[in-house]
PDB file of N, CA and C in Angstrom:
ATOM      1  N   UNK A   1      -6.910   5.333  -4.701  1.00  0.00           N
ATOM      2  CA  UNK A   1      -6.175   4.131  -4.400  1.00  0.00           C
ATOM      3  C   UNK A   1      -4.826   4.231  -5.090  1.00  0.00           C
ATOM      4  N   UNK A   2      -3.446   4.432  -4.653  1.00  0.00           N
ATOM      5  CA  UNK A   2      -2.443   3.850  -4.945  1.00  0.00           C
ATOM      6  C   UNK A   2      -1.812   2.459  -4.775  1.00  0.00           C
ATOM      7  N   UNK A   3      -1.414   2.019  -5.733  1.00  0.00           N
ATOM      8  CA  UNK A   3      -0.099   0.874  -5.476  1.00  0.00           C
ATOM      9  C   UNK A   3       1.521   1.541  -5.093  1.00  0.00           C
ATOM     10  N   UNK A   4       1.750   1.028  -4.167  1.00  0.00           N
ATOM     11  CA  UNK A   4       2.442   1.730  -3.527  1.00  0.00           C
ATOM     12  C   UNK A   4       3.868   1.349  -3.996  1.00  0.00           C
ATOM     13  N   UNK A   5       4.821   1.861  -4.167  1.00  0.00           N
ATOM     14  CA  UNK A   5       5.894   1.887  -5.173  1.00  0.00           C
ATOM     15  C   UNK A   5       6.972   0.846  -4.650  1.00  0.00           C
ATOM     16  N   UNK A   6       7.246   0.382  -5.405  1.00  0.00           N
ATOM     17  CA  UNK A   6       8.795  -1.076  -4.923  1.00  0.00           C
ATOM     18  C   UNK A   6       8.541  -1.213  -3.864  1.00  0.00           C
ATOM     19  N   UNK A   7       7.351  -2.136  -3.926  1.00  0.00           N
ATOM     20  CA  UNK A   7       7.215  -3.288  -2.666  1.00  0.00           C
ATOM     21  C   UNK A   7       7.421  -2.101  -0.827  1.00  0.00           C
ATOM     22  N   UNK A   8       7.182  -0.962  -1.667  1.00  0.00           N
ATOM     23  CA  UNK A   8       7.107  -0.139   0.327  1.00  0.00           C
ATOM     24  C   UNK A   8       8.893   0.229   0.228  1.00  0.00           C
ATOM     25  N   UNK A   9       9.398   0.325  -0.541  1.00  0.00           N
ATOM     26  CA  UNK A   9      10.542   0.777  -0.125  1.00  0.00           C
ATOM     27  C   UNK A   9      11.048   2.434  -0.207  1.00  0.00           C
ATOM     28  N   UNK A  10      12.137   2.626   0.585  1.00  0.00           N
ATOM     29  CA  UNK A  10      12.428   3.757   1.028  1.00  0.00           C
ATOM     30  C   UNK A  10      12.204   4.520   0.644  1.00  0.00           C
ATOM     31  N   UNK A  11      12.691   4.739  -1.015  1.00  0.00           N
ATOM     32  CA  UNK A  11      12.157   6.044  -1.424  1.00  0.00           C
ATOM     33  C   UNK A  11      11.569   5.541  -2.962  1.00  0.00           C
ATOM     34  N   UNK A  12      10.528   5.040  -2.678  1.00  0.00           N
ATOM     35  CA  UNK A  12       9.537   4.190  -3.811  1.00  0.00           C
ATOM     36  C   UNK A  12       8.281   5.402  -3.481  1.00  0.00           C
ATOM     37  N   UNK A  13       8.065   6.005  -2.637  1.00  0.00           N
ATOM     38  CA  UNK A  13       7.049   6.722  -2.682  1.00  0.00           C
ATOM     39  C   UNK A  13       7.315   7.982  -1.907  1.00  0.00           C
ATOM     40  N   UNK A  14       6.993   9.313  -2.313  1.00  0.00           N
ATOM     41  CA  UNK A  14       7.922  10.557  -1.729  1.00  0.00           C
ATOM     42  C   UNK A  14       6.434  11.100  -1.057  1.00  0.00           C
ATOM     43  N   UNK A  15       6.654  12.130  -0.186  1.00  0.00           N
ATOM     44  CA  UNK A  15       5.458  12.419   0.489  1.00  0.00           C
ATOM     45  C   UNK A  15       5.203  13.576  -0.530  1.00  0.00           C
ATOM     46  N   UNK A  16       6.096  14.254  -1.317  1.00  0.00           N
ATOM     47  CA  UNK A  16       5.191  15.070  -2.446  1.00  0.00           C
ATOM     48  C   UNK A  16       4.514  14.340  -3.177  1.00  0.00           C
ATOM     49  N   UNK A  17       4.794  13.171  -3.971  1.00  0.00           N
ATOM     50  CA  UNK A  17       3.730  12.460  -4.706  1.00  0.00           C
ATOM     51  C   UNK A  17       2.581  12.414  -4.091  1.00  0.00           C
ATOM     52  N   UNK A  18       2.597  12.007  -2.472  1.00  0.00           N
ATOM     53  CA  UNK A  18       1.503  11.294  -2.048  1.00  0.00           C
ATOM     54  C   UNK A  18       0.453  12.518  -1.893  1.00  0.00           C
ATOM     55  N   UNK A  19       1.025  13.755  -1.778  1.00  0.00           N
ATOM     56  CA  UNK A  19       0.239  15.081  -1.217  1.00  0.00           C
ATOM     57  C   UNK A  19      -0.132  15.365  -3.004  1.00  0.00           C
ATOM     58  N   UNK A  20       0.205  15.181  -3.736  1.00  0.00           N
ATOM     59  CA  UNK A  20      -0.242  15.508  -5.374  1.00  0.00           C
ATOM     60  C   UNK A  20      -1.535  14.318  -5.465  1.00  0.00           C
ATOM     61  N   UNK A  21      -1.027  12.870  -5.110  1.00  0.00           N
ATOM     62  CA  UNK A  21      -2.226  11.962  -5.742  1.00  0.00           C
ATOM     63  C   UNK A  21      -3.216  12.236  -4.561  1.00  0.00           C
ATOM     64  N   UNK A  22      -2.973  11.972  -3.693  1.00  0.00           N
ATOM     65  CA  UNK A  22      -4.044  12.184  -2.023  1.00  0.00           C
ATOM     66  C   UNK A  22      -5.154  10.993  -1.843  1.00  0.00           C
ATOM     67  N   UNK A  23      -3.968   9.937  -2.126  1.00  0.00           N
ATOM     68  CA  UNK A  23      -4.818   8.404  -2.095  1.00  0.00           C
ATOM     69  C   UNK A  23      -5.297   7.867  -0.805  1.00  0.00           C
ATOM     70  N   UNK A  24      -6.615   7.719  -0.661  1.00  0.00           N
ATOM     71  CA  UNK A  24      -7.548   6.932   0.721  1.00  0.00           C
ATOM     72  C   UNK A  24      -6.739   5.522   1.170  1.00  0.00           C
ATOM     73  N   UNK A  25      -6.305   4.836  -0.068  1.00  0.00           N
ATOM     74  CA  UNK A  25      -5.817   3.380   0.017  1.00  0.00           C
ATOM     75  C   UNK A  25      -4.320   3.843  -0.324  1.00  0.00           C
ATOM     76  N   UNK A  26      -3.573   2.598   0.542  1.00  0.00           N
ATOM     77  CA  UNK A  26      -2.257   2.098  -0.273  1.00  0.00           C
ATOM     78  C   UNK A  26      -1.847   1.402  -0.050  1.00  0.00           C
ATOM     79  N   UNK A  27      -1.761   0.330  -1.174  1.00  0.00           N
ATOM     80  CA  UNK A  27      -1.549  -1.064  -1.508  1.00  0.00           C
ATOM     81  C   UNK A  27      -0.383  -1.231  -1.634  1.00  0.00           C
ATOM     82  N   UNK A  28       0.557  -2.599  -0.810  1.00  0.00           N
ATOM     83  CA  UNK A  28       1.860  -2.576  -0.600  1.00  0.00           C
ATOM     84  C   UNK A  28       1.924  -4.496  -1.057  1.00  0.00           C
ATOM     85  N   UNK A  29       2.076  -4.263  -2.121  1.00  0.00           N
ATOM     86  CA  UNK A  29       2.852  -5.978  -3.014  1.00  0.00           C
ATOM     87  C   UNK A  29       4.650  -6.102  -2.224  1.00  0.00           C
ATOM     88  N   UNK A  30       4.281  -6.856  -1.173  1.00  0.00           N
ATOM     89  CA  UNK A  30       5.091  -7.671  -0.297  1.00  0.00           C
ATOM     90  C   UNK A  30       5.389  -8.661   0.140  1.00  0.00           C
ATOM     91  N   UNK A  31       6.463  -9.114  -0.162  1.00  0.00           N
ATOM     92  CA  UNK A  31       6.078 -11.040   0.657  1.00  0.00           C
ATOM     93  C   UNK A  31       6.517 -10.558   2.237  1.00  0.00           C
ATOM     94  N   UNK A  32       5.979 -11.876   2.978  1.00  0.00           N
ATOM     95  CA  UNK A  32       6.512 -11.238   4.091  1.00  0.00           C
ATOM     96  C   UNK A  32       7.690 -12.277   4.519  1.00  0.00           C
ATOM     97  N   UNK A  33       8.739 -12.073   5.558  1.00  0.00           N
ATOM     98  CA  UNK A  33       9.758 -11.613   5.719  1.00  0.00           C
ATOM     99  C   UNK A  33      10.764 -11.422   5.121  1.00  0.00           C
ATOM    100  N   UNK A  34      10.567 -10.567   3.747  1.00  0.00           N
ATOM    101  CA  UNK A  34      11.292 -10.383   2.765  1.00  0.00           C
ATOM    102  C   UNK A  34      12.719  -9.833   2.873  1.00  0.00           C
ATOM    103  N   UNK A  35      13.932 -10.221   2.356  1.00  0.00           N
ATOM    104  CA  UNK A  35      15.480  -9.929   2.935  1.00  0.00           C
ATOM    105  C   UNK A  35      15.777  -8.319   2.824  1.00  0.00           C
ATOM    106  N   UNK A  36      14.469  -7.694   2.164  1.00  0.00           N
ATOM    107  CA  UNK A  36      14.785  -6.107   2.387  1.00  0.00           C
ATOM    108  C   UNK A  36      14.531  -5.179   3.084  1.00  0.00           C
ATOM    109  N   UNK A  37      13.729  -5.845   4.220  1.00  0.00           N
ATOM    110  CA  UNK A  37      13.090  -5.705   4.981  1.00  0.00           C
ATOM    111  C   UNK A  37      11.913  -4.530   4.663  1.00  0.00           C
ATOM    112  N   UNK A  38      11.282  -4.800   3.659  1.00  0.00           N
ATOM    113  CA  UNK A  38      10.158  -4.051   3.186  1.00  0.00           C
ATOM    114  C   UNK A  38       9.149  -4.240   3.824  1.00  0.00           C
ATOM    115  N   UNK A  39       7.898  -3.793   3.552  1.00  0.00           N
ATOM    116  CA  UNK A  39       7.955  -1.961   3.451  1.00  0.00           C
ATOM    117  C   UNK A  39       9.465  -1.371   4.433  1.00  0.00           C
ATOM    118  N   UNK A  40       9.661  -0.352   3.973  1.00  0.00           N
ATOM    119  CA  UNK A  40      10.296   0.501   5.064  1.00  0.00           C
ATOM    120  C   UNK A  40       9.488   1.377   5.978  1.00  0.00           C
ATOM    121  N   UNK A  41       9.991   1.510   7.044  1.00  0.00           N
ATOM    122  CA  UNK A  41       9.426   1.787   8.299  1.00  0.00           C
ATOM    123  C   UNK A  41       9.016   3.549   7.560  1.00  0.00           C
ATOM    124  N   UNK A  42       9.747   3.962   7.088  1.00  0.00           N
ATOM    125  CA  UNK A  42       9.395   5.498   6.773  1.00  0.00           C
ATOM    126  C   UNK A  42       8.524   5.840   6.046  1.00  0.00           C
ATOM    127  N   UNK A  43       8.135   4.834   4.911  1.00  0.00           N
ATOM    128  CA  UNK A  43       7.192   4.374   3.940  1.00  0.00           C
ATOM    129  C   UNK A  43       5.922   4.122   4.765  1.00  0.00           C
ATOM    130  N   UNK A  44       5.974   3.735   5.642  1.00  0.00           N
ATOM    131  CA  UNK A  44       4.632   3.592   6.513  1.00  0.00           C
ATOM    132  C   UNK A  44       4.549   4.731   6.738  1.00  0.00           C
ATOM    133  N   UNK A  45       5.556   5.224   8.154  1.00  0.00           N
ATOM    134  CA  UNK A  45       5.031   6.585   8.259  1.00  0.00           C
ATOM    135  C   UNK A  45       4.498   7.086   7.769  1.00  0.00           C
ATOM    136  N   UNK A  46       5.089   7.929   6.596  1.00  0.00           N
ATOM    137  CA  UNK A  46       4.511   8.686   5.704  1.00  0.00           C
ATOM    138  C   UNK A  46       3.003   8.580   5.036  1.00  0.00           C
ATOM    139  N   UNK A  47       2.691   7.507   4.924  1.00  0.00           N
ATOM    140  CA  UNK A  47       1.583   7.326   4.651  1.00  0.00           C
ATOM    141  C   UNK A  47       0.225   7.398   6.090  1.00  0.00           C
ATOM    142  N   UNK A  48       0.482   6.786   7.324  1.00  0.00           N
ATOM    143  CA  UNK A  48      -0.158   6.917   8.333  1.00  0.00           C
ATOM    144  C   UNK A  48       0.073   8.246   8.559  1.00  0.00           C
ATOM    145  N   UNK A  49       1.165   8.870   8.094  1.00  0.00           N
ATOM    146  CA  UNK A  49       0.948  10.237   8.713  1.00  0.00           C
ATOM    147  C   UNK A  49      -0.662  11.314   8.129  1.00  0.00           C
ATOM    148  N   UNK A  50      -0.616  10.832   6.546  1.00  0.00           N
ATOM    149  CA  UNK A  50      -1.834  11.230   5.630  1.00  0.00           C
ATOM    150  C   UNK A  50      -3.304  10.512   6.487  1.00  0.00           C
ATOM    151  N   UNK A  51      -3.186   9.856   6.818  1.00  0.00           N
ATOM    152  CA  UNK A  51      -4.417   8.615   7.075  1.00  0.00           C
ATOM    153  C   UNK A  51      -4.897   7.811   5.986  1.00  0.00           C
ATOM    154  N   UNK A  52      -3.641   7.549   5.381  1.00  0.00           N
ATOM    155  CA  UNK A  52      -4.255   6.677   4.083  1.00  0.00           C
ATOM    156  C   UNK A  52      -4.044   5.055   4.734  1.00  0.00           C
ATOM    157  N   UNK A  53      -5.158   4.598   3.971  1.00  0.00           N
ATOM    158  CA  UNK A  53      -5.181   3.360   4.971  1.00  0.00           C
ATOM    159  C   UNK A  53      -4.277   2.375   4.319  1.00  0.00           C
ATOM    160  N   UNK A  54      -3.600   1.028   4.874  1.00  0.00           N
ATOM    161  CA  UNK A  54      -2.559   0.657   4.139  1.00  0.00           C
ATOM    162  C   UNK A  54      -3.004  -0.749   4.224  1.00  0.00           C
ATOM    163  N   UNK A  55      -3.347  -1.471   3.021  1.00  0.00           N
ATOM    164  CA  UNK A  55      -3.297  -2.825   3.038  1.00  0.00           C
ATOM    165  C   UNK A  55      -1.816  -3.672   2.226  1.00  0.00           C
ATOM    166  N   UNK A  56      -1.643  -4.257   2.907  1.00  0.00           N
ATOM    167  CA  UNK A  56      -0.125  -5.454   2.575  1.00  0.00           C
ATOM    168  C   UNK A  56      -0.367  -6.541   2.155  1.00  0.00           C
ATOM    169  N   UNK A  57       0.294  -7.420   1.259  1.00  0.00           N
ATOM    170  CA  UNK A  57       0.020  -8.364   0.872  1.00  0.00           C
ATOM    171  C   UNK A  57       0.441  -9.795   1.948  1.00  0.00           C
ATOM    172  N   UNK A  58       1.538  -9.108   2.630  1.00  0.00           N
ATOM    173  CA  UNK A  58       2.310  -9.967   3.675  1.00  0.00           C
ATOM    174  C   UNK A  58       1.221 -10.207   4.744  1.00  0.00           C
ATOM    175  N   UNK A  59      -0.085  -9.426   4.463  1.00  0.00           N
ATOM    176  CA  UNK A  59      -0.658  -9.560   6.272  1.00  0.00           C
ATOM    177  C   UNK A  59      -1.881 -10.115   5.627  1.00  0.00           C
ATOM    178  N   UNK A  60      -2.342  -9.382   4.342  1.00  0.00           N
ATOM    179  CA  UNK A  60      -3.833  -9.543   3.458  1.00  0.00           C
ATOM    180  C   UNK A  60      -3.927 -10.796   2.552  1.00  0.00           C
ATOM    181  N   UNK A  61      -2.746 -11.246   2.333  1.00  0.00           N
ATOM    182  CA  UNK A  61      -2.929 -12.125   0.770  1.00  0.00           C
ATOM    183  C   UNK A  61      -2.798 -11.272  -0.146  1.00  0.00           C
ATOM    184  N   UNK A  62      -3.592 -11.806  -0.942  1.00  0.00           N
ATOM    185  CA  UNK A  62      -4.520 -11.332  -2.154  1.00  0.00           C
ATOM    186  C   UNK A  62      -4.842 -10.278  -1.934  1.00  0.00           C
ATOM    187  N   UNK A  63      -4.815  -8.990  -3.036  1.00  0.00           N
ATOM    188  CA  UNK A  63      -6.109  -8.023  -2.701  1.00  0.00           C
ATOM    189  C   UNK A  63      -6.131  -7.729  -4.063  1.00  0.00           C
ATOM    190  N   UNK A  64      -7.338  -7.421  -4.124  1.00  0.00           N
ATOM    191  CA  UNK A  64      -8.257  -6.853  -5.543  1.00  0.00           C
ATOM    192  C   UNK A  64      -9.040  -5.868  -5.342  1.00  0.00           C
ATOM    193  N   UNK A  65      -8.943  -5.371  -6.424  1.00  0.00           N
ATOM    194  CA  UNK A  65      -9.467  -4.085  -6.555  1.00  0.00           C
ATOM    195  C   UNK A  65     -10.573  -4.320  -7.719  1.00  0.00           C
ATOM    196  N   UNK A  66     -12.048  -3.586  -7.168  1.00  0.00           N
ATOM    197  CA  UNK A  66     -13.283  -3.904  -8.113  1.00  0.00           C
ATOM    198  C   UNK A  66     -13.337  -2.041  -8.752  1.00  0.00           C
ATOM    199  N   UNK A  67     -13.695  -1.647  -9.419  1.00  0.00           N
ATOM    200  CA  UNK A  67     -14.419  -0.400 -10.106  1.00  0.00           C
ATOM    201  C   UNK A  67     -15.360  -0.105 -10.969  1.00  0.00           C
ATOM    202  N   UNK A  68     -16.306   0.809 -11.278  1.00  0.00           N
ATOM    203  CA  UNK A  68     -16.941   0.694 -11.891  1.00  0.00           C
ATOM    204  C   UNK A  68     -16.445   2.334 -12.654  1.00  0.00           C
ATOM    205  N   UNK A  69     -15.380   2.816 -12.078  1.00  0.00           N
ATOM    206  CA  UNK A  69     -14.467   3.890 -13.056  1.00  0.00           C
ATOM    207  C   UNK A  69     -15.062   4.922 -12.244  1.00  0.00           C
ATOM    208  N   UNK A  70     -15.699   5.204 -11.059  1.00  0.00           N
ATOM    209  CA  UNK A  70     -16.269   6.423 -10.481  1.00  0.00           C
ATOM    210  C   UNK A  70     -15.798   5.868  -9.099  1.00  0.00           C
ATOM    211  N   UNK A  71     -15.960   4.767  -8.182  1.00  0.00           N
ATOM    212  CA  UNK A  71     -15.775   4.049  -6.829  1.00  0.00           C
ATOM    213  C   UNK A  71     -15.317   2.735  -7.271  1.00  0.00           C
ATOM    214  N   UNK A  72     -14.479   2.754  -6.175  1.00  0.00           N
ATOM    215  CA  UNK A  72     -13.727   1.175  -5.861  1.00  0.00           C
ATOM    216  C   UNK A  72     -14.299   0.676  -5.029  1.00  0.00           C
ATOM    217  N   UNK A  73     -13.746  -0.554  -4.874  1.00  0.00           N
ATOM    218  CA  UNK A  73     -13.943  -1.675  -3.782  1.00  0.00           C
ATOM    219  C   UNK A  73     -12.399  -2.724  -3.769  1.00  0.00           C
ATOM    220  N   UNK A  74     -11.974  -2.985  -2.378  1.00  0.00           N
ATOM    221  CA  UNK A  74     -11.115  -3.826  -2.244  1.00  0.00           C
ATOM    222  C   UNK A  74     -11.680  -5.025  -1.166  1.00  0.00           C
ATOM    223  N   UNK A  75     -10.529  -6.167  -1.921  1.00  0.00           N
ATOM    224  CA  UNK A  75     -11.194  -7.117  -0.984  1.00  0.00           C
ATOM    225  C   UNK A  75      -9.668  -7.570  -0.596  1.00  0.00           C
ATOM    226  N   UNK A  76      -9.534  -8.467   0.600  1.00  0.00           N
ATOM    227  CA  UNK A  76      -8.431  -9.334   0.916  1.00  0.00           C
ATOM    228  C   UNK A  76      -8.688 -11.263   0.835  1.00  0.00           C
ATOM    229  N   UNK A  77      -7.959 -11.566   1.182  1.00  0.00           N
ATOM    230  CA  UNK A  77      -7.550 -13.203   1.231  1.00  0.00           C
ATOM    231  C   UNK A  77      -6.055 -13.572   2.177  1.00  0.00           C
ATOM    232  N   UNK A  78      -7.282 -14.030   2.971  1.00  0.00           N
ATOM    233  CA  UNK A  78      -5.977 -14.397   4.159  1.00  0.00           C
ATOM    234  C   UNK A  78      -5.765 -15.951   3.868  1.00  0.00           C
ATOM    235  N   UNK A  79      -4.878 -16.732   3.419  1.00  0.00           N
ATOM    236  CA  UNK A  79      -4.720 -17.971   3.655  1.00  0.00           C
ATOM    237  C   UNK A  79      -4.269 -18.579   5.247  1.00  0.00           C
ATOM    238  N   UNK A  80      -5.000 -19.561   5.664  1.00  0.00           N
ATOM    239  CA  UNK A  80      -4.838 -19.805   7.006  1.00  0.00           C
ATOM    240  C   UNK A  80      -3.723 -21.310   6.484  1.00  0.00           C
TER     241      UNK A  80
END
């Protein structure tokens, strides 16, 4: 699981990092329609290009992360 670097921006996360950590998750702390227009579109890419799956705070809420230091668990919170 990564947290994904300055809110998804451009070059907050490099695809060498991502090929060094080789994270399943990546967690993107975003408001949504934020004036920076974050995440950046390339920042996604890059990550869908891996198949790492991407949860947002702009779409999820909340998300938390459970461990017991061997496996995680994430959860979301959508406010309606």
């Amino acid at each position: 699981m990564l947290k994904v670097g300055h809110h998804g921006s451009a070059y907050g996360t490099t695809p060498d990092f991502l090929d060094a950590v080789a994270p399943r998750i990546g967690i993107i702390s975003v408001g949504a329609r934020n004036l920076f227009g974050h995440p950046a579109p390339q920042t996604i890419d890059v990550l869908e290009r891996r198949s790492i799956r991407i949860l947002r705070t702009d779409r999820s809420g909340a998300i938390t992360v459970e461990t017991d230091g061997r496996a995680f668990r994430t959860r979301t919170f959508v406010a309606h």
